[in-house]
N, C-alpha and C. Protein backbone atom coordinates (compact mmCIF):
# COMPACT_ATOMS: atom_id res chain seq x y z
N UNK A 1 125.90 101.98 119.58
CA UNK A 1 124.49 102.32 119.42
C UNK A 1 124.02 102.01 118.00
N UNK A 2 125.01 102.35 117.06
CA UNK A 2 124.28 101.93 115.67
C UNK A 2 124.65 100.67 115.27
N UNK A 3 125.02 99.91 116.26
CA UNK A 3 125.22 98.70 115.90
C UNK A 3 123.81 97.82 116.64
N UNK A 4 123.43 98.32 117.25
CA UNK A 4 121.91 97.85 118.20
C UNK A 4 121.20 98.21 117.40
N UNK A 5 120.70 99.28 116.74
CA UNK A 5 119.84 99.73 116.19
C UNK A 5 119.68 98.95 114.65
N UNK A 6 121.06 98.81 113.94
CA UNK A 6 120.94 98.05 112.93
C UNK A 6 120.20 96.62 113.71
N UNK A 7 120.53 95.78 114.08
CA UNK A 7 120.34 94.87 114.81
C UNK A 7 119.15 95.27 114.94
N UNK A 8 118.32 95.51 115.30
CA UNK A 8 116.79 96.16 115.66
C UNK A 8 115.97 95.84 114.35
N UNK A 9 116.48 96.58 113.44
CA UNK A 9 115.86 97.20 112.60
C UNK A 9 116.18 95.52 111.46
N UNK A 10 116.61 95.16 111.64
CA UNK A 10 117.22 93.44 110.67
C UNK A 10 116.01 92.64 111.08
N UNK A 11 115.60 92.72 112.62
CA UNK A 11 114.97 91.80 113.72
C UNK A 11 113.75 92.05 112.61
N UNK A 12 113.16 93.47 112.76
CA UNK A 12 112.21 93.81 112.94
C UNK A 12 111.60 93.71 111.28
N UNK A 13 112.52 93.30 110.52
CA UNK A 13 112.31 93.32 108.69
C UNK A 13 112.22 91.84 108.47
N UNK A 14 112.61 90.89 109.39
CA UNK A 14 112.42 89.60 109.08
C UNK A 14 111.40 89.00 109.75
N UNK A 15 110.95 90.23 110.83
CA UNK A 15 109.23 89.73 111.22
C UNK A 15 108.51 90.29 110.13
N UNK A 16 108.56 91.16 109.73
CA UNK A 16 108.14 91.80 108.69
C UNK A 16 107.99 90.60 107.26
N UNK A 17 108.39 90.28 106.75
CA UNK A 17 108.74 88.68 105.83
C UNK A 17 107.69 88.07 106.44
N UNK A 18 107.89 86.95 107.69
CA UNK A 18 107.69 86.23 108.21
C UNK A 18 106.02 86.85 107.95
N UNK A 19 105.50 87.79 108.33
CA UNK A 19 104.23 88.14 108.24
C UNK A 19 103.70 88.27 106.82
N UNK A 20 104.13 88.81 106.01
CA UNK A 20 103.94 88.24 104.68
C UNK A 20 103.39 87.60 104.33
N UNK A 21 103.94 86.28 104.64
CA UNK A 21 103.86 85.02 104.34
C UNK A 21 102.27 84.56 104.97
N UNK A 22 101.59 85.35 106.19
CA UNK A 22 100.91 84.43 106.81
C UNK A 22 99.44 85.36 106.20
N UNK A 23 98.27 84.82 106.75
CA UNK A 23 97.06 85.14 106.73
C UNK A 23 97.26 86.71 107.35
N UNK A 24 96.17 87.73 106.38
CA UNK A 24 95.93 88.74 106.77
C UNK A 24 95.65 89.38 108.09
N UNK A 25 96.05 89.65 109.07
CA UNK A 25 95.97 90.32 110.11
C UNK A 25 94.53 90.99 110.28
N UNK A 26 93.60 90.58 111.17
CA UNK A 26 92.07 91.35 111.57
C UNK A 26 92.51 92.88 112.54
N UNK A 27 91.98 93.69 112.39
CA UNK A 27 92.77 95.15 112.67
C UNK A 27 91.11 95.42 113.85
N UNK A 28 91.14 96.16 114.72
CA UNK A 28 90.36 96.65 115.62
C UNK A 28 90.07 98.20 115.47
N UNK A 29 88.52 98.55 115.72
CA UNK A 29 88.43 99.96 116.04
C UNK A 29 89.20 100.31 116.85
N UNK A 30 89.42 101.59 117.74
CA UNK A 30 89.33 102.75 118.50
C UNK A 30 88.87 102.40 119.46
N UNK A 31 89.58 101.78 120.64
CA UNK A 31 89.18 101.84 122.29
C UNK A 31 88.28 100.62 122.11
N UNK A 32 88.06 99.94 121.29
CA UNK A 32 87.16 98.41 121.10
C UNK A 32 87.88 97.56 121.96
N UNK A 33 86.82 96.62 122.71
CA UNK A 33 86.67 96.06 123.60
C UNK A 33 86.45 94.53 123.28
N UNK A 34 87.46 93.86 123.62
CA UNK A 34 86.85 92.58 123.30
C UNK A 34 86.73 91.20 124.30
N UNK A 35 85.58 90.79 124.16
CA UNK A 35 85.46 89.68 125.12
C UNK A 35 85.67 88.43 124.39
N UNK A 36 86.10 87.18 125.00
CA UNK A 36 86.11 85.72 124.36
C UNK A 36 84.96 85.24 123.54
N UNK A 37 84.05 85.59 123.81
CA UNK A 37 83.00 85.25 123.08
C UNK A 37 82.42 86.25 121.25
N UNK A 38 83.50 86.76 121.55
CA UNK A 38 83.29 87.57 120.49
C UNK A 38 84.31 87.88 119.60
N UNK A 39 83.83 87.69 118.27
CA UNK A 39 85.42 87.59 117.07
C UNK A 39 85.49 89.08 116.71
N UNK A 40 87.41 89.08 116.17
CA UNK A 40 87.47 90.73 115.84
C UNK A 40 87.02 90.98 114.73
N UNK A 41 86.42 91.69 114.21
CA UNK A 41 85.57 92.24 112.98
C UNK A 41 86.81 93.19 111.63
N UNK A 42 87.12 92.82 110.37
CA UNK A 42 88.12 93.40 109.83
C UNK A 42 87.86 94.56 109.25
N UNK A 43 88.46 95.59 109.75
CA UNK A 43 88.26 97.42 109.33
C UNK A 43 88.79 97.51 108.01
N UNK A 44 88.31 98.34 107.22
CA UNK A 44 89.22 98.76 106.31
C UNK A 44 89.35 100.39 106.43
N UNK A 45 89.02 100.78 107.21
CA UNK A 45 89.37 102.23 107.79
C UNK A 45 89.93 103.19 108.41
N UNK A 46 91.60 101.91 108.22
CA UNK A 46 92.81 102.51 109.52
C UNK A 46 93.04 103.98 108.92
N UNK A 47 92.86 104.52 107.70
CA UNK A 47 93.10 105.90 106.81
C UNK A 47 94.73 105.87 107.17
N UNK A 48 95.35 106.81 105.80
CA UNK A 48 96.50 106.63 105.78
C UNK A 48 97.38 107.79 107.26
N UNK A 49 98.53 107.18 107.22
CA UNK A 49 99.20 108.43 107.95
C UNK A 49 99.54 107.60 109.54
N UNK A 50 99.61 108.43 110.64
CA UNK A 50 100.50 107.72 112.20
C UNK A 50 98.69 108.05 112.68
N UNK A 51 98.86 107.30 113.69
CA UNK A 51 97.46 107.26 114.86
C UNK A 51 97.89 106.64 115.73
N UNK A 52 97.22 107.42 117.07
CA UNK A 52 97.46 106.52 118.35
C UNK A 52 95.93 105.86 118.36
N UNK A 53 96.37 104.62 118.96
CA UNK A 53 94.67 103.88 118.98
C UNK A 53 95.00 103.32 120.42
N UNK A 54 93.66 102.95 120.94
CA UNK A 54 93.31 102.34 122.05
C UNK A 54 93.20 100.74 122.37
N UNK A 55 93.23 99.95 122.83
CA UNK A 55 92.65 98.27 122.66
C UNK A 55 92.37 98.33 124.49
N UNK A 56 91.72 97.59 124.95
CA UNK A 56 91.38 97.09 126.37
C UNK A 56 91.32 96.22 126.38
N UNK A 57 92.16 95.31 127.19
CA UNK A 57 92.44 93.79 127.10
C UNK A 57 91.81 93.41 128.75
N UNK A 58 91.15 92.58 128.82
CA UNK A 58 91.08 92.61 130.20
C UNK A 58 91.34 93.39 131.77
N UNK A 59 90.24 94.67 130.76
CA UNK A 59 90.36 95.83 131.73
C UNK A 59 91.65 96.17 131.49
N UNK A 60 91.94 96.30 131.29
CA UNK A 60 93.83 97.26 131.36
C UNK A 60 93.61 97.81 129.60
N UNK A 61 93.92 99.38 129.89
CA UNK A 61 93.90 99.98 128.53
C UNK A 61 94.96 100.01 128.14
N UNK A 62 95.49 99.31 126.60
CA UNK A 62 96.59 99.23 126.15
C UNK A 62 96.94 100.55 125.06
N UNK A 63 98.00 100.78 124.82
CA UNK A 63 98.01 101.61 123.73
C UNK A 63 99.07 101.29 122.43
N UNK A 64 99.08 101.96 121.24
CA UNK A 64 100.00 101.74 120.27
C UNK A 64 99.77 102.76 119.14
N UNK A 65 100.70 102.70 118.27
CA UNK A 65 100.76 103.36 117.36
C UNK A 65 100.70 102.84 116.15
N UNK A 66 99.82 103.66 115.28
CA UNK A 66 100.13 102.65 113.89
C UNK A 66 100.46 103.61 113.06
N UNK A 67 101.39 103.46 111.70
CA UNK A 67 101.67 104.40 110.92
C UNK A 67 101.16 103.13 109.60
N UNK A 68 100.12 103.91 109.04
CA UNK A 68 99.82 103.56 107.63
C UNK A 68 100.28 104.14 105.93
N UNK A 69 100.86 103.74 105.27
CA UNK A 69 101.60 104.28 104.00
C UNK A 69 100.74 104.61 103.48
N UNK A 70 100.91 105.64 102.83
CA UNK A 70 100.36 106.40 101.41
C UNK A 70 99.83 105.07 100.35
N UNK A 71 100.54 104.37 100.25
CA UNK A 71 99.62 102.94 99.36
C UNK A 71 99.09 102.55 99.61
N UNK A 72 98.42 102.44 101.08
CA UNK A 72 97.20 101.80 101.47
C UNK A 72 96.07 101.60 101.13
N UNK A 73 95.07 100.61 100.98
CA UNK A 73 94.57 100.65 100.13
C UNK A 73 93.43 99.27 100.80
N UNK A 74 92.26 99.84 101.65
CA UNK A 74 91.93 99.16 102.42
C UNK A 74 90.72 98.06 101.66
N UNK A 75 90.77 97.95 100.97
CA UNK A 75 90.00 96.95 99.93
C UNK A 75 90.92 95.48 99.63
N UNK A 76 92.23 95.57 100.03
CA UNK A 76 92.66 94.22 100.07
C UNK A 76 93.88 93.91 101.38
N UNK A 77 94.10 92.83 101.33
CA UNK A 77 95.43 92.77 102.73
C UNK A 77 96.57 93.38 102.35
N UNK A 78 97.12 93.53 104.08
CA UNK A 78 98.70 94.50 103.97
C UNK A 78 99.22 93.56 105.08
N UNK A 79 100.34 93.95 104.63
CA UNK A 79 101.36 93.12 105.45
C UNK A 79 101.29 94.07 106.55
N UNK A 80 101.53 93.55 108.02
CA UNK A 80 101.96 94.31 108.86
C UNK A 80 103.09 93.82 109.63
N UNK A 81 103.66 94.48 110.17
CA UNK A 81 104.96 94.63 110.91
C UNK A 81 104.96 95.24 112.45
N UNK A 82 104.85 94.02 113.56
CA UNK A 82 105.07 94.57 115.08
C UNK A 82 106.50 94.90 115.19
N UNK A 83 106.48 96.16 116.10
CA UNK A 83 107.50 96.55 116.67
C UNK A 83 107.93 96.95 117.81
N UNK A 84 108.85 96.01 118.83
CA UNK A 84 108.74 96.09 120.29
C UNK A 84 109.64 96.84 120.46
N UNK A 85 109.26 97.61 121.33
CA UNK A 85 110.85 98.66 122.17
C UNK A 85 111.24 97.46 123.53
N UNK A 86 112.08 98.45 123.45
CA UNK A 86 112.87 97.83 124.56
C UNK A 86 112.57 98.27 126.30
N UNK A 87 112.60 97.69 127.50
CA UNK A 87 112.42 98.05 128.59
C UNK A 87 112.86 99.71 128.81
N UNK A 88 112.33 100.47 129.55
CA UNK A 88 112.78 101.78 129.67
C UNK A 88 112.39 102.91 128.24
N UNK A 89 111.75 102.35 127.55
CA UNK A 89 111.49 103.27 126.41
C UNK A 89 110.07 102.93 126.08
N UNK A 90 109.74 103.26 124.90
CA UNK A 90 108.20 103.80 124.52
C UNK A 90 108.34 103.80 123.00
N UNK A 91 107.01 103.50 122.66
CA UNK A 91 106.48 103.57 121.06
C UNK A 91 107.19 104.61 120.50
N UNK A 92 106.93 105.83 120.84
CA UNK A 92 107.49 106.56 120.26
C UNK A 92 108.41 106.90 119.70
N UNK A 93 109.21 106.43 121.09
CA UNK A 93 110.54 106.75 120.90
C UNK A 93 111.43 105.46 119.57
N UNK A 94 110.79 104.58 120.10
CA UNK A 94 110.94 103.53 118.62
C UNK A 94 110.54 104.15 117.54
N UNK A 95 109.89 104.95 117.26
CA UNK A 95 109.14 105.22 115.73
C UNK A 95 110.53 106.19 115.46
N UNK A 96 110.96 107.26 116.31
CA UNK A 96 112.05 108.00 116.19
C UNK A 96 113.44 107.44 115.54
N UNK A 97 113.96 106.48 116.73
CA UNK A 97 115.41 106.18 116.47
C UNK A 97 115.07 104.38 115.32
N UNK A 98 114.39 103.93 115.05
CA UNK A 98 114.04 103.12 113.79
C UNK A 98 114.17 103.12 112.56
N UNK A 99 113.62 104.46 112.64
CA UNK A 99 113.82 104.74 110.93
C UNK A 99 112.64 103.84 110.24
N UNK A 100 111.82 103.13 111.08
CA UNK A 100 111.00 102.45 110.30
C UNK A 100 109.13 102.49 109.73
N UNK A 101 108.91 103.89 110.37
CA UNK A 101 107.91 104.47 109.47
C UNK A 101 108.56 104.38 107.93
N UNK A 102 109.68 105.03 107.66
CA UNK A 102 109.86 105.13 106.54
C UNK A 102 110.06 104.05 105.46
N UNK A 103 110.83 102.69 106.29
CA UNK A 103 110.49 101.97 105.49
C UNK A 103 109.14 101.07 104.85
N UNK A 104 108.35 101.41 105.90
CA UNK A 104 107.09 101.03 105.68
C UNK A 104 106.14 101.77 104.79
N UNK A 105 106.82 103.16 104.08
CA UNK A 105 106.28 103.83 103.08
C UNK A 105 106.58 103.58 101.74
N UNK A 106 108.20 102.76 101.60
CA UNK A 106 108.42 102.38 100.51
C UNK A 106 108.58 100.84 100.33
N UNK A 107 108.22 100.08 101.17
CA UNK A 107 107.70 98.96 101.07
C UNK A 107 106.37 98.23 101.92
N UNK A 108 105.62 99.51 101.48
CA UNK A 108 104.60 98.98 101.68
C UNK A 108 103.96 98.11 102.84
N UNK A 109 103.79 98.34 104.10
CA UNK A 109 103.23 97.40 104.88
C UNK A 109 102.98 98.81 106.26
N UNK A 110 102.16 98.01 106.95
CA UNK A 110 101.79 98.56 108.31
C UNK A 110 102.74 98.68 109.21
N UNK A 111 102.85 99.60 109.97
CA UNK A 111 104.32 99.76 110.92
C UNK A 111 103.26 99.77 112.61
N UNK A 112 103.22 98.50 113.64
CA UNK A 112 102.52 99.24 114.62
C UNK A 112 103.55 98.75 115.66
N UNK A 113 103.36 99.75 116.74
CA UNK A 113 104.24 100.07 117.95
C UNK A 113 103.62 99.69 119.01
N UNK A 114 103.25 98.80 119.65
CA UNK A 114 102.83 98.88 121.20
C UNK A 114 103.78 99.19 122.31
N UNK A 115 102.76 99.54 123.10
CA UNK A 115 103.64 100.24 124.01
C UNK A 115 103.53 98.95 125.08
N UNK A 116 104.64 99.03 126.53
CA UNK A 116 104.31 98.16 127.00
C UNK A 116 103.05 98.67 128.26
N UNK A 117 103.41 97.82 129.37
CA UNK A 117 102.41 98.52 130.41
C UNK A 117 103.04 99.23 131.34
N UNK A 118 104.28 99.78 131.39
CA UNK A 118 105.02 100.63 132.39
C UNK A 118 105.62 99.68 133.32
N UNK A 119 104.62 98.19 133.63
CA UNK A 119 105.04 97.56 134.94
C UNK A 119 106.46 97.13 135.23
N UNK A 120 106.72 96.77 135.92
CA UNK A 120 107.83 95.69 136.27
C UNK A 120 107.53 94.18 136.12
N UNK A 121 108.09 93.29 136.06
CA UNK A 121 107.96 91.84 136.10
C UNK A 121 108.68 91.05 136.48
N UNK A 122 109.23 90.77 137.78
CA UNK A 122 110.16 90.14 138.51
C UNK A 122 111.49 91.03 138.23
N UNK A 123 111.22 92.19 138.96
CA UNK A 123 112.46 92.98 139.34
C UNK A 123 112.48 93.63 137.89
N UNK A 124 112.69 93.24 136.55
CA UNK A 124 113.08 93.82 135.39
C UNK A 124 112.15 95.22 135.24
């Protein structure tokens, strides 16, 4: 088990890098809705600390978690960092056995969790 989890947590620090490197990430209100014809607008009002937020993607309400650091500091870009669980588990439970809120407090960047959609997808 702590050999998966390291493994996890390696995955999930070199997307972390990899994002770095790229153009600032556009962040969404609260249950905002978006259609093709319309661009996402950039918040600077995620406020620090964990939040569950909403997105609706083509009718289907998605959910996730974001944990924002104490350095935040919404007047310029932050790195952010996706983090997928695995089949049979949940955001949450990633934020738990990760350990990676915390690193996202001392290095600085966005930690967000989506959840998936519960479904199945060819048997899996």
């Amino acid at each position: 088990m702590k050999k998966n989890t390291f493994i996890t947590v390696i995955t999930i620090a070199l997307v972390g890098v990899l994002l770095t490197s790229c153009k600032p990430i556009q962040t969404l209100e609260r249950s905002a809705v978006q259609t093709p014809a319309q661009s996402i607008a950039q918040t600077n009002n995620l406020g620090i600390g964990d939040r569950d937020r909403i997105l609706t993607v083509g009718g289907l309400k998605r959910t996730y978690l974001v944990h924002v650091p104490n350095s935040y500091d919404g007047n310029k870009p932050y790195p952010v960092v996706l983090a997928f669980h695995g089949g049979g588990s949940d955001a949450k439970q990633l934020v738990f056995y990760s350990g990676l809120n915390k690193t996202a407090d001392t290095e600085n960047f966005i930690a967000v969790y989506p959840n998936g959609t519960g479904e199945t997808i060819q048997g899996y």
